[in-house]
PDB file of N, CA and C in Angstrom:
ATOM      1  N   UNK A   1     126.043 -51.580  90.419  1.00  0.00           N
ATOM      2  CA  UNK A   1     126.658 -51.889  89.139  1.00  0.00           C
ATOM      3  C   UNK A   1     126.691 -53.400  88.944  1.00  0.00           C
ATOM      4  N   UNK A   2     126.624 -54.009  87.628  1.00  0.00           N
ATOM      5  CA  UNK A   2     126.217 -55.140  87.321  1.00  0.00           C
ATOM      6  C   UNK A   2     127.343 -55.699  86.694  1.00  0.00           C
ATOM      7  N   UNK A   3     127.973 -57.012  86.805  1.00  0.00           N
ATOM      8  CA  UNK A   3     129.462 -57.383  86.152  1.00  0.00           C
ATOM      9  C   UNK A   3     128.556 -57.888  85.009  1.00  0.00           C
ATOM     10  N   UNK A   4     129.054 -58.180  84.323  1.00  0.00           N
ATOM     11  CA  UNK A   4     128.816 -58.638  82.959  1.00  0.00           C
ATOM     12  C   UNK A   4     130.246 -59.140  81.678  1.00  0.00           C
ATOM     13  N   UNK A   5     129.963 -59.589  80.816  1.00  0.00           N
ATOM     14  CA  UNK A   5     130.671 -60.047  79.553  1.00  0.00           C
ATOM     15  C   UNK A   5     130.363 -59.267  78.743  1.00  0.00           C
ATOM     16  N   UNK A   6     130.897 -58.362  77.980  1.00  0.00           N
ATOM     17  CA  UNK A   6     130.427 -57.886  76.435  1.00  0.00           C
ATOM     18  C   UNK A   6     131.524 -57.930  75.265  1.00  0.00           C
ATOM     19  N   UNK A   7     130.867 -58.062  74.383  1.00  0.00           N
ATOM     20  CA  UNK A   7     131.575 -58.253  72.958  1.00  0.00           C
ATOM     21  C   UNK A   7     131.724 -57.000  72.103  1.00  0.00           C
ATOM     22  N   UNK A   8     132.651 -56.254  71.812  1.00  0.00           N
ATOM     23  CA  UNK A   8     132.694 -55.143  70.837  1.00  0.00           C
ATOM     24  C   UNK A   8     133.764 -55.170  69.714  1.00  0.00           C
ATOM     25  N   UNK A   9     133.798 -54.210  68.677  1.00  0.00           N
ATOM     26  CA  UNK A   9     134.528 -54.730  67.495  1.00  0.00           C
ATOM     27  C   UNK A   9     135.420 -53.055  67.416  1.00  0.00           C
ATOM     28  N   UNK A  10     136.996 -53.263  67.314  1.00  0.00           N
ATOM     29  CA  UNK A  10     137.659 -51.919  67.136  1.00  0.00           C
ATOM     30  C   UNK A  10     138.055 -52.343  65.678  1.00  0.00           C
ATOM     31  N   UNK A  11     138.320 -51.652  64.896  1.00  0.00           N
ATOM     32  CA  UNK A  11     138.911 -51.814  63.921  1.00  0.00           C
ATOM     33  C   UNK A  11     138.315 -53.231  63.271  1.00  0.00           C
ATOM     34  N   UNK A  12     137.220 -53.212  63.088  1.00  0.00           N
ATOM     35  CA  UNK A  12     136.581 -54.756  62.791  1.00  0.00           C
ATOM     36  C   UNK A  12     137.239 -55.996  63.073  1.00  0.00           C
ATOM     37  N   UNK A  13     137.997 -55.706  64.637  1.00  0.00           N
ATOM     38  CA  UNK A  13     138.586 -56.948  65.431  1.00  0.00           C
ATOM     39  C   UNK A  13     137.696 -56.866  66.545  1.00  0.00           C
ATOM     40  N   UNK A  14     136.913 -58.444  66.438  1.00  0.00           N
ATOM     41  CA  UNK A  14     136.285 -58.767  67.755  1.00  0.00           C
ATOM     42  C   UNK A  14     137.552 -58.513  68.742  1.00  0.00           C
ATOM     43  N   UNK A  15     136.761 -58.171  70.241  1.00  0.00           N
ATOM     44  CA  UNK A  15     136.884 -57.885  71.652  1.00  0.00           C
ATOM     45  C   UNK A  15     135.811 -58.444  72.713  1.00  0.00           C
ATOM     46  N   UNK A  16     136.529 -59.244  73.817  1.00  0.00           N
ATOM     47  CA  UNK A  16     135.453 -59.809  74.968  1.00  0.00           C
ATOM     48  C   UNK A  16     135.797 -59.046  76.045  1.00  0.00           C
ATOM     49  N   UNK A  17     135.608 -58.572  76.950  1.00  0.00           N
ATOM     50  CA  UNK A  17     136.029 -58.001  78.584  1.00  0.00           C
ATOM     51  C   UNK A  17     134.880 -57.958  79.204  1.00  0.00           C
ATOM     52  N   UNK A  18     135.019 -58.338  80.448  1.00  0.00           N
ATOM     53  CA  UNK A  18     134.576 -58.207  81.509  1.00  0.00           C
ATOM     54  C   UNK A  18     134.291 -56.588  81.919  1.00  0.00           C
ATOM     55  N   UNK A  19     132.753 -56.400  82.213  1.00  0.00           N
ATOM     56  CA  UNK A  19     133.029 -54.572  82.753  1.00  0.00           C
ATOM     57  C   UNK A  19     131.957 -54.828  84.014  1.00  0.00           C
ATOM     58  N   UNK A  20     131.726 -53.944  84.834  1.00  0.00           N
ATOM     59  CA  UNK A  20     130.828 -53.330  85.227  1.00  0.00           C
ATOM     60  C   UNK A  20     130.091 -52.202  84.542  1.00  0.00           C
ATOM     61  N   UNK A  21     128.889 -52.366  84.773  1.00  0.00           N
ATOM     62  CA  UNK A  21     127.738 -51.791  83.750  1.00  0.00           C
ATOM     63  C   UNK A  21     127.415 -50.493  85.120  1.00  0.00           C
ATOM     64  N   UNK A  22     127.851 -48.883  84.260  1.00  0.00           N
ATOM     65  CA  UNK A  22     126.945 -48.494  85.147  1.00  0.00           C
ATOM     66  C   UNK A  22     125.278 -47.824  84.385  1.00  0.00           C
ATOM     67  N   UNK A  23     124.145 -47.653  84.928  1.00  0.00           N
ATOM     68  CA  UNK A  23     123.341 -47.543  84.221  1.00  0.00           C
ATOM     69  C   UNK A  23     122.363 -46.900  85.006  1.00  0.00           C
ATOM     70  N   UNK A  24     123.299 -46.332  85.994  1.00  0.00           N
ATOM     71  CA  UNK A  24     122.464 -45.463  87.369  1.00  0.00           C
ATOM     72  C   UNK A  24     122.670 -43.718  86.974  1.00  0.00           C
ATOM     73  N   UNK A  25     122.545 -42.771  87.359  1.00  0.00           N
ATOM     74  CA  UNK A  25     123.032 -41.139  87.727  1.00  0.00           C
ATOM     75  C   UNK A  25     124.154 -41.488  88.468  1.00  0.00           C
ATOM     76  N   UNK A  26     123.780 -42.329  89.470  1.00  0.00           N
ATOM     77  CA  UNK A  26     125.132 -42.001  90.693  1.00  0.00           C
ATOM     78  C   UNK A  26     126.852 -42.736  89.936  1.00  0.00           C
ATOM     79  N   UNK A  27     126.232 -43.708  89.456  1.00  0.00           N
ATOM     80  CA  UNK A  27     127.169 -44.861  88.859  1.00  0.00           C
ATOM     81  C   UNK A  27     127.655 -43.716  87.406  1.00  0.00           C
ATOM     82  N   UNK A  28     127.470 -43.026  86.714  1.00  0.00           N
ATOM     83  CA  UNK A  28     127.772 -42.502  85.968  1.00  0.00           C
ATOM     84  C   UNK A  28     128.306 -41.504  86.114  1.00  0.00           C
ATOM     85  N   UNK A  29     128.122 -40.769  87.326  1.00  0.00           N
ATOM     86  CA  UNK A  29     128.590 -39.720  87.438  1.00  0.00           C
ATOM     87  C   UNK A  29     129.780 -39.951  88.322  1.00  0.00           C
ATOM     88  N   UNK A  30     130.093 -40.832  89.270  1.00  0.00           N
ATOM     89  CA  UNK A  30     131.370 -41.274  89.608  1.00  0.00           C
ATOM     90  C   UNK A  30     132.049 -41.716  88.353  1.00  0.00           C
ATOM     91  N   UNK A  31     131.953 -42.840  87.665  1.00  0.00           N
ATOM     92  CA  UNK A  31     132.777 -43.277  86.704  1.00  0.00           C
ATOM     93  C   UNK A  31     134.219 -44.123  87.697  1.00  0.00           C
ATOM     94  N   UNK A  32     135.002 -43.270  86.837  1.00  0.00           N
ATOM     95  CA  UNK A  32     136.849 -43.872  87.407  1.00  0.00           C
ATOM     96  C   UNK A  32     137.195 -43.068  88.252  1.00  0.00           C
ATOM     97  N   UNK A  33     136.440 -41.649  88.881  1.00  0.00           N
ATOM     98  CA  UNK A  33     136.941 -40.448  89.758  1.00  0.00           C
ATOM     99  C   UNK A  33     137.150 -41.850  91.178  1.00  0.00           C
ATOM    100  N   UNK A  34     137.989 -40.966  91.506  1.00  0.00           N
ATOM    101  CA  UNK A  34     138.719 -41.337  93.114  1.00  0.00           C
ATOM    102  C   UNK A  34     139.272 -42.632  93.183  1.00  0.00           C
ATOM    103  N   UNK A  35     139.270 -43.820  91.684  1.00  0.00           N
ATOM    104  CA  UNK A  35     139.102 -44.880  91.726  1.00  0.00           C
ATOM    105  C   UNK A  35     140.621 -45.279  91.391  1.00  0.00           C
ATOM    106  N   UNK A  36     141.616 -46.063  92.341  1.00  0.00           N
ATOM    107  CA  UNK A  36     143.222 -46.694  92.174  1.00  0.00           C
ATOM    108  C   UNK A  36     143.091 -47.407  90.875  1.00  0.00           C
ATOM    109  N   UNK A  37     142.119 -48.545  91.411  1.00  0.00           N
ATOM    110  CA  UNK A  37     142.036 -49.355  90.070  1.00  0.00           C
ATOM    111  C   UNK A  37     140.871 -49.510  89.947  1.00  0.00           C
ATOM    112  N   UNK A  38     140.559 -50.734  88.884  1.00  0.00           N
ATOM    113  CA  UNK A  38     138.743 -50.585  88.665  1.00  0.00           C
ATOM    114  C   UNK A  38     138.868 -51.452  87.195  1.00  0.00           C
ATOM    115  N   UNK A  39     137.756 -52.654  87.361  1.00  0.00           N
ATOM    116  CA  UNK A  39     137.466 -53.247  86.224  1.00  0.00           C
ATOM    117  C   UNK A  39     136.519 -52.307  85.395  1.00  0.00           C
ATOM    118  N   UNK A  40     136.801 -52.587  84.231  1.00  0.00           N
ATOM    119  CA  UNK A  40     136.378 -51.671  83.272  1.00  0.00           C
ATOM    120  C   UNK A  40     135.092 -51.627  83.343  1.00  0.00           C
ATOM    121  N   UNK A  41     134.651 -49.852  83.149  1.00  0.00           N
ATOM    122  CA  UNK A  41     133.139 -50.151  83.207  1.00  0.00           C
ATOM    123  C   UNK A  41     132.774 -48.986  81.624  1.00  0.00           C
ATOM    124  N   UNK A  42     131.048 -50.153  81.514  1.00  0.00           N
ATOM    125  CA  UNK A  42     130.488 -49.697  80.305  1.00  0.00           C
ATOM    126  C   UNK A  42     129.392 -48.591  80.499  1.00  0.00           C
ATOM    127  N   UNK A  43     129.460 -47.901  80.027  1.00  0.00           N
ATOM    128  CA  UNK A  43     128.471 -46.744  80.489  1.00  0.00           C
ATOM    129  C   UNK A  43     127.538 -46.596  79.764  1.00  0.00           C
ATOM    130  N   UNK A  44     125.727 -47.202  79.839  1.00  0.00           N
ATOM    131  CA  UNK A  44     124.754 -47.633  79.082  1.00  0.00           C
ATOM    132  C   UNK A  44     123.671 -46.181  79.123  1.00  0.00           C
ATOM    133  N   UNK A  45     123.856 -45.502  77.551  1.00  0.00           N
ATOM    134  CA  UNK A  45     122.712 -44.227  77.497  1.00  0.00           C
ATOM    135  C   UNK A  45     121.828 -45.529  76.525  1.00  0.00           C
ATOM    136  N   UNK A  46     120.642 -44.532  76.862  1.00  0.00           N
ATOM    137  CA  UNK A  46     119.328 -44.897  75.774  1.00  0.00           C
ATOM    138  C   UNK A  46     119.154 -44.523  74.743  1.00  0.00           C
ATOM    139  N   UNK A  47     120.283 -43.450  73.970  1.00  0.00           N
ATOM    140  CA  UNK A  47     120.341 -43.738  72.429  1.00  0.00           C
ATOM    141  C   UNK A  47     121.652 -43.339  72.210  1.00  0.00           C
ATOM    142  N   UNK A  48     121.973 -43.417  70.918  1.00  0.00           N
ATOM    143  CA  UNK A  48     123.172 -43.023  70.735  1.00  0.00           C
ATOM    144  C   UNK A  48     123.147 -41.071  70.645  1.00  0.00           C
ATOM    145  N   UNK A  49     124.136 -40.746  71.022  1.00  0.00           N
ATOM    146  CA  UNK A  49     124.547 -39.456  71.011  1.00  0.00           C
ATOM    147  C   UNK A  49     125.702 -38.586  71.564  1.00  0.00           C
ATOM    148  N   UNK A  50     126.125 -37.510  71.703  1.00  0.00           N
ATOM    149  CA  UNK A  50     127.404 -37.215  71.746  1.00  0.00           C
ATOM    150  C   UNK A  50     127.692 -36.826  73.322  1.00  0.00           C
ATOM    151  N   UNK A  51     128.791 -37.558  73.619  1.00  0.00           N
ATOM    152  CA  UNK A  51     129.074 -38.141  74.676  1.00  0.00           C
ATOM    153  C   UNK A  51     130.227 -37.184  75.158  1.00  0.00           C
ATOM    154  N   UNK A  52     130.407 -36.025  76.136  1.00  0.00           N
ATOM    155  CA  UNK A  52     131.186 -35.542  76.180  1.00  0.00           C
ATOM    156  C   UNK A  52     131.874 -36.103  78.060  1.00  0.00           C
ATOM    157  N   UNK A  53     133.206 -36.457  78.313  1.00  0.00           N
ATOM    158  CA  UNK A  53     133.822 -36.854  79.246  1.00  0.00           C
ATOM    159  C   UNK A  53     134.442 -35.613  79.923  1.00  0.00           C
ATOM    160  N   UNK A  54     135.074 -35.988  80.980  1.00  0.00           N
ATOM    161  CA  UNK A  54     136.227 -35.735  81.764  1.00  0.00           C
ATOM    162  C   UNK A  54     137.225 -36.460  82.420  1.00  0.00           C
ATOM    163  N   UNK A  55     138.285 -36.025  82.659  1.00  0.00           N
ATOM    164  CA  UNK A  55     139.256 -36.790  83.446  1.00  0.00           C
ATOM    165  C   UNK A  55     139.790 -36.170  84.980  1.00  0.00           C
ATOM    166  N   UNK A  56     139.198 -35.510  85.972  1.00  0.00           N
ATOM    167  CA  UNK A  56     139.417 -34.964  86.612  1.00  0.00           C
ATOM    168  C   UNK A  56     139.400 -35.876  87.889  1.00  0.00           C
ATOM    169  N   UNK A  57     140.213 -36.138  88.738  1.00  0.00           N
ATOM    170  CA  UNK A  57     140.228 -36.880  89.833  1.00  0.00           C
ATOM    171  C   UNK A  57     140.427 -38.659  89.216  1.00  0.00           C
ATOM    172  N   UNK A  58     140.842 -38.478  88.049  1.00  0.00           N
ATOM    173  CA  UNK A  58     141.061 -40.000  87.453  1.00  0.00           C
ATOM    174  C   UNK A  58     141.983 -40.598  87.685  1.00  0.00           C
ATOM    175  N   UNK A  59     143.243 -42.005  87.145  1.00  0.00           N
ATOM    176  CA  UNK A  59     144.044 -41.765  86.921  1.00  0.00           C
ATOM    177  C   UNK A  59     144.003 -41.965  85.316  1.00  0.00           C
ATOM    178  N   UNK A  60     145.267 -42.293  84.854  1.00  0.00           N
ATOM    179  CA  UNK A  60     144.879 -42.065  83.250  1.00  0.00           C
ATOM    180  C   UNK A  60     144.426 -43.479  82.563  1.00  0.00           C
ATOM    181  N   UNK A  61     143.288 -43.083  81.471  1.00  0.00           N
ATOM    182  CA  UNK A  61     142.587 -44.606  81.084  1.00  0.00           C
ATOM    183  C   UNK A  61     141.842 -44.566  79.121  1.00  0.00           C
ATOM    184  N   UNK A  62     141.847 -45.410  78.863  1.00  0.00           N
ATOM    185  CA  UNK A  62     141.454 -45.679  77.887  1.00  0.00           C
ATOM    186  C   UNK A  62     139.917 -45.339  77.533  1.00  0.00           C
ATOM    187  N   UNK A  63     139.634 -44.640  77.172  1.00  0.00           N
ATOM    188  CA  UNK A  63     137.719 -44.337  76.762  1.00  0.00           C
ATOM    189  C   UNK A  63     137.605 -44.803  75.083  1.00  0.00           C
ATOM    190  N   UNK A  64     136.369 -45.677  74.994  1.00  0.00           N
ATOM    191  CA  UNK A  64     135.885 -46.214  73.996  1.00  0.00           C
ATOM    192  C   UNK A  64     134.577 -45.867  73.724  1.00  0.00           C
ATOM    193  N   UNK A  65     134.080 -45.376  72.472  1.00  0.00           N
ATOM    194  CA  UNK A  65     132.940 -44.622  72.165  1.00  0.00           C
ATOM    195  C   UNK A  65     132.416 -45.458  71.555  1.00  0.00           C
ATOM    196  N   UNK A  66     131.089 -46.353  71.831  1.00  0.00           N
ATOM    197  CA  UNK A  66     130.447 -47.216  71.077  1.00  0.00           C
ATOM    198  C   UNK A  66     129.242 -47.245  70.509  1.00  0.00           C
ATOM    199  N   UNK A  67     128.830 -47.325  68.866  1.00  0.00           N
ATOM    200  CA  UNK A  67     127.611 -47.502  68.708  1.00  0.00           C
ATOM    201  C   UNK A  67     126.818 -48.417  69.108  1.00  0.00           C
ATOM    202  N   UNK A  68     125.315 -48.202  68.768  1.00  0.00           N
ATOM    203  CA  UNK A  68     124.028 -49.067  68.912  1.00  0.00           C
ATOM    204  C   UNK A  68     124.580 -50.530  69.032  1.00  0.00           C
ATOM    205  N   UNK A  69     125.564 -50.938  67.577  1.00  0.00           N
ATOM    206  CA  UNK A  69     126.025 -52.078  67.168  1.00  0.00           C
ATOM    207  C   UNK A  69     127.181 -52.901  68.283  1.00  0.00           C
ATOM    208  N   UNK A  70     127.572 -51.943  69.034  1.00  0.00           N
ATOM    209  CA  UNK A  70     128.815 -51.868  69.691  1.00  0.00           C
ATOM    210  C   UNK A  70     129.959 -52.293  68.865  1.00  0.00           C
ATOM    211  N   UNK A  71     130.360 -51.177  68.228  1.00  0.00           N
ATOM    212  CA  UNK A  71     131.533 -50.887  67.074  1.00  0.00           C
ATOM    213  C   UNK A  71     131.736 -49.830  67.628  1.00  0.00           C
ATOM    214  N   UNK A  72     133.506 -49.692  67.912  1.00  0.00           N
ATOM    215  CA  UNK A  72     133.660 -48.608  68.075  1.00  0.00           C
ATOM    216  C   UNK A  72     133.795 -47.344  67.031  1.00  0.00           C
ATOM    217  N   UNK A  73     133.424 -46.038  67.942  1.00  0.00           N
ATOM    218  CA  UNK A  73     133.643 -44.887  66.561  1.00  0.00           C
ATOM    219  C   UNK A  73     134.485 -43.955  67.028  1.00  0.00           C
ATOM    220  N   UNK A  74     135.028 -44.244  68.289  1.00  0.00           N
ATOM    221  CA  UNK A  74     136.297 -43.617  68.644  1.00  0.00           C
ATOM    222  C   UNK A  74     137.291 -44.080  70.008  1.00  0.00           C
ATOM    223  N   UNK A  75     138.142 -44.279  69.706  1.00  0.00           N
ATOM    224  CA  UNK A  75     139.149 -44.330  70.990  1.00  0.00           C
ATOM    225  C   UNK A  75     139.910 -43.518  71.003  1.00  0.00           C
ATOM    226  N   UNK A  76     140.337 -43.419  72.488  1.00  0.00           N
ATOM    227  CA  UNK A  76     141.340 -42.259  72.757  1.00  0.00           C
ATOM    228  C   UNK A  76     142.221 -42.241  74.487  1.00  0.00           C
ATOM    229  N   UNK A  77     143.262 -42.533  74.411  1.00  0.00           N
ATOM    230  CA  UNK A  77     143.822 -41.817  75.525  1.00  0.00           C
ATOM    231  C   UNK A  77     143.711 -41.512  76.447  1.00  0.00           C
ATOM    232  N   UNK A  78     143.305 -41.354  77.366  1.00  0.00           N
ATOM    233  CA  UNK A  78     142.760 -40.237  78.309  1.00  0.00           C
ATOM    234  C   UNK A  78     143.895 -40.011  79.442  1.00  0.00           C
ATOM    235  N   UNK A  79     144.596 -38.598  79.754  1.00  0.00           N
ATOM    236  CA  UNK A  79     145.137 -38.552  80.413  1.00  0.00           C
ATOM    237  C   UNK A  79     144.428 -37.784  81.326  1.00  0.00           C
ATOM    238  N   UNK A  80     145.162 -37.943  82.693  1.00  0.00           N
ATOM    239  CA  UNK A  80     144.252 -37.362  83.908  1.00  0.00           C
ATOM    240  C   UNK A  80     144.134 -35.402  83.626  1.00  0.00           C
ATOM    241  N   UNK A  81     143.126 -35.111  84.586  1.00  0.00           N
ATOM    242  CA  UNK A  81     142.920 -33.523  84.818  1.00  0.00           C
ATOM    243  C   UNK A  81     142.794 -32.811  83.547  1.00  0.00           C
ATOM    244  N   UNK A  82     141.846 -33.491  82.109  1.00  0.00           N
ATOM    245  CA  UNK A  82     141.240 -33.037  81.115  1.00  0.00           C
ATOM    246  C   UNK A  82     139.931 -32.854  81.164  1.00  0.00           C
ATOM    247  N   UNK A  83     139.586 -31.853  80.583  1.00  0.00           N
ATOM    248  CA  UNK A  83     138.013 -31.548  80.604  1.00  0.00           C
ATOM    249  C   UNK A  83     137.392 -31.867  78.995  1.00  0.00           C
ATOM    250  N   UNK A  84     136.108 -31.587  78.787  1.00  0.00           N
ATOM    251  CA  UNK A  84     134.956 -31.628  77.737  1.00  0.00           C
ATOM    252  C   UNK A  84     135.962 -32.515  76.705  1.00  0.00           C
ATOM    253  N   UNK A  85     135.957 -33.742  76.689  1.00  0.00           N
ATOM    254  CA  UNK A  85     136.786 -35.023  75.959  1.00  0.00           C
ATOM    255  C   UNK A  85     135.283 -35.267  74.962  1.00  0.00           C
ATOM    256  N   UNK A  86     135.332 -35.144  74.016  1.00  0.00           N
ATOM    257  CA  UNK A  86     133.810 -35.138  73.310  1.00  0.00           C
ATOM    258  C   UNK A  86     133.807 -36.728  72.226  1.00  0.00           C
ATOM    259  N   UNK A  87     132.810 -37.338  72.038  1.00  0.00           N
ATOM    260  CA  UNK A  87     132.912 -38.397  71.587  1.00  0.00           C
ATOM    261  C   UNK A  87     131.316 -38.591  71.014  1.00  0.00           C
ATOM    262  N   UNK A  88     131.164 -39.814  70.197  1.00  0.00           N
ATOM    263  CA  UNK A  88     129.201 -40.317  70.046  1.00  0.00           C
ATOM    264  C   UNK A  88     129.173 -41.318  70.311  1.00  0.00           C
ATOM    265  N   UNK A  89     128.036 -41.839  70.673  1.00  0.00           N
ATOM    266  CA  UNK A  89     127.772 -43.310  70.549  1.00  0.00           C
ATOM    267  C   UNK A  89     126.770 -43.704  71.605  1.00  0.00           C
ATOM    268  N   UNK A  90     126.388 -44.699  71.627  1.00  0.00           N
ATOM    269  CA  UNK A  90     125.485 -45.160  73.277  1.00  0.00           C
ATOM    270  C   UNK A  90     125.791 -45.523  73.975  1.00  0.00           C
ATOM    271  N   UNK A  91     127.251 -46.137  73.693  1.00  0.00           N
ATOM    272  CA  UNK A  91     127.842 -46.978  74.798  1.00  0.00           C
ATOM    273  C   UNK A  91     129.330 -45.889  75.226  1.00  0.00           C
ATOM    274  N   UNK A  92     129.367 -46.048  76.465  1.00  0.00           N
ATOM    275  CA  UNK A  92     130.708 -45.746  76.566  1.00  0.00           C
ATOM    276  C   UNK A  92     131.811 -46.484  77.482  1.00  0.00           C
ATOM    277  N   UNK A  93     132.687 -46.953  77.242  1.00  0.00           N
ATOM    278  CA  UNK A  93     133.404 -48.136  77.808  1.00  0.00           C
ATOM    279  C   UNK A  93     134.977 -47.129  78.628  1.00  0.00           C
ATOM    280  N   UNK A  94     135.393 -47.171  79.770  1.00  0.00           N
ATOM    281  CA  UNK A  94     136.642 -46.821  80.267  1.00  0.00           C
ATOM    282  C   UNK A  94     137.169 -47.955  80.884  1.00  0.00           C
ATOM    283  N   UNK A  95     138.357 -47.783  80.645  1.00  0.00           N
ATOM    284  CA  UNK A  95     139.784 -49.175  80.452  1.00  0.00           C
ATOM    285  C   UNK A  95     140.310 -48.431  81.359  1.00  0.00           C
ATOM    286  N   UNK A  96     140.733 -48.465  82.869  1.00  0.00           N
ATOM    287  CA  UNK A  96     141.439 -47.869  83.341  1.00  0.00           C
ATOM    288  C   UNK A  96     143.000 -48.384  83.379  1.00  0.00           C
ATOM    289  N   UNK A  97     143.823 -47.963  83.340  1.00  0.00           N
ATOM    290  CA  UNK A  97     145.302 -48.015  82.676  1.00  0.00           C
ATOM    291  C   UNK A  97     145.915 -48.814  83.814  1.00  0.00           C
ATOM    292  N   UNK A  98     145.416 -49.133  85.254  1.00  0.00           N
ATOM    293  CA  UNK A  98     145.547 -49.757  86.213  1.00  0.00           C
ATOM    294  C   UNK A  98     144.378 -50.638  87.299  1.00  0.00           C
ATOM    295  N   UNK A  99     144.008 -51.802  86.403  1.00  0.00           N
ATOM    296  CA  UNK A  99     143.393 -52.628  86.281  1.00  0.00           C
ATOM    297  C   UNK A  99     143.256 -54.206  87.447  1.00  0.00           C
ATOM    298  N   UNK A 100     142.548 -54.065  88.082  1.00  0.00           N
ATOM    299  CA  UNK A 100     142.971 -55.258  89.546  1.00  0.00           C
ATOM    300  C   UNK A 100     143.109 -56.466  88.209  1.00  0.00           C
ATOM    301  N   UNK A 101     143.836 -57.394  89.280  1.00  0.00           N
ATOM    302  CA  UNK A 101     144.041 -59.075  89.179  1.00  0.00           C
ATOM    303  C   UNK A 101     142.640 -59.994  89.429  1.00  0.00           C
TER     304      UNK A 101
END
């Protein structure tokens, strides 16, 4: 996984954070599972489309659904031990709710 800077817009308010990029199978399919804390990571598909999550083995965290543009087209909540969390976009960004220093 790759640290990086990215810029995205919620509510047509710029946003900067720091994430880890995952852009692997393995890196995607872990995500935030088993993870205490964890700088936020962006989760990079090759087009936009509908993005369905889980929260199982998480703790609870913020998921951001981002277009092509990186604008978001949905946020939401996420509390732990939820299934099929459905969303679109290409990007997908998780904020975990307990975040290192």
């Amino acid at each position: 996984m790759v640290l990086k800077k990215i810029m995205y817009f919620v509510d047509g308010k710029k946003k900067v954070i720091g994430v880890r990029v995952c852009d692997t199978i393995i890196s995607k399919f872990m995500g935030l599972m088993f993870r205490k804390k964890s700088k936020p990571l962006l989760f990079v598909f090759d087009k936009e489309k509908r993005l369905s999550i889980h929260s199982l083995f998480c703790k609870p965290f913020t998921a951001i659904w981002l277009d092509e543009k990186m604008r978001a087209t949905k946020v939401e909540k996420i509390r732990n031990w939820r299934m099929n969390i459905p969303g679109e976009g290409k990007y997908l960004l998780e904020i975990s709710d307990v975040t290192p220093k």
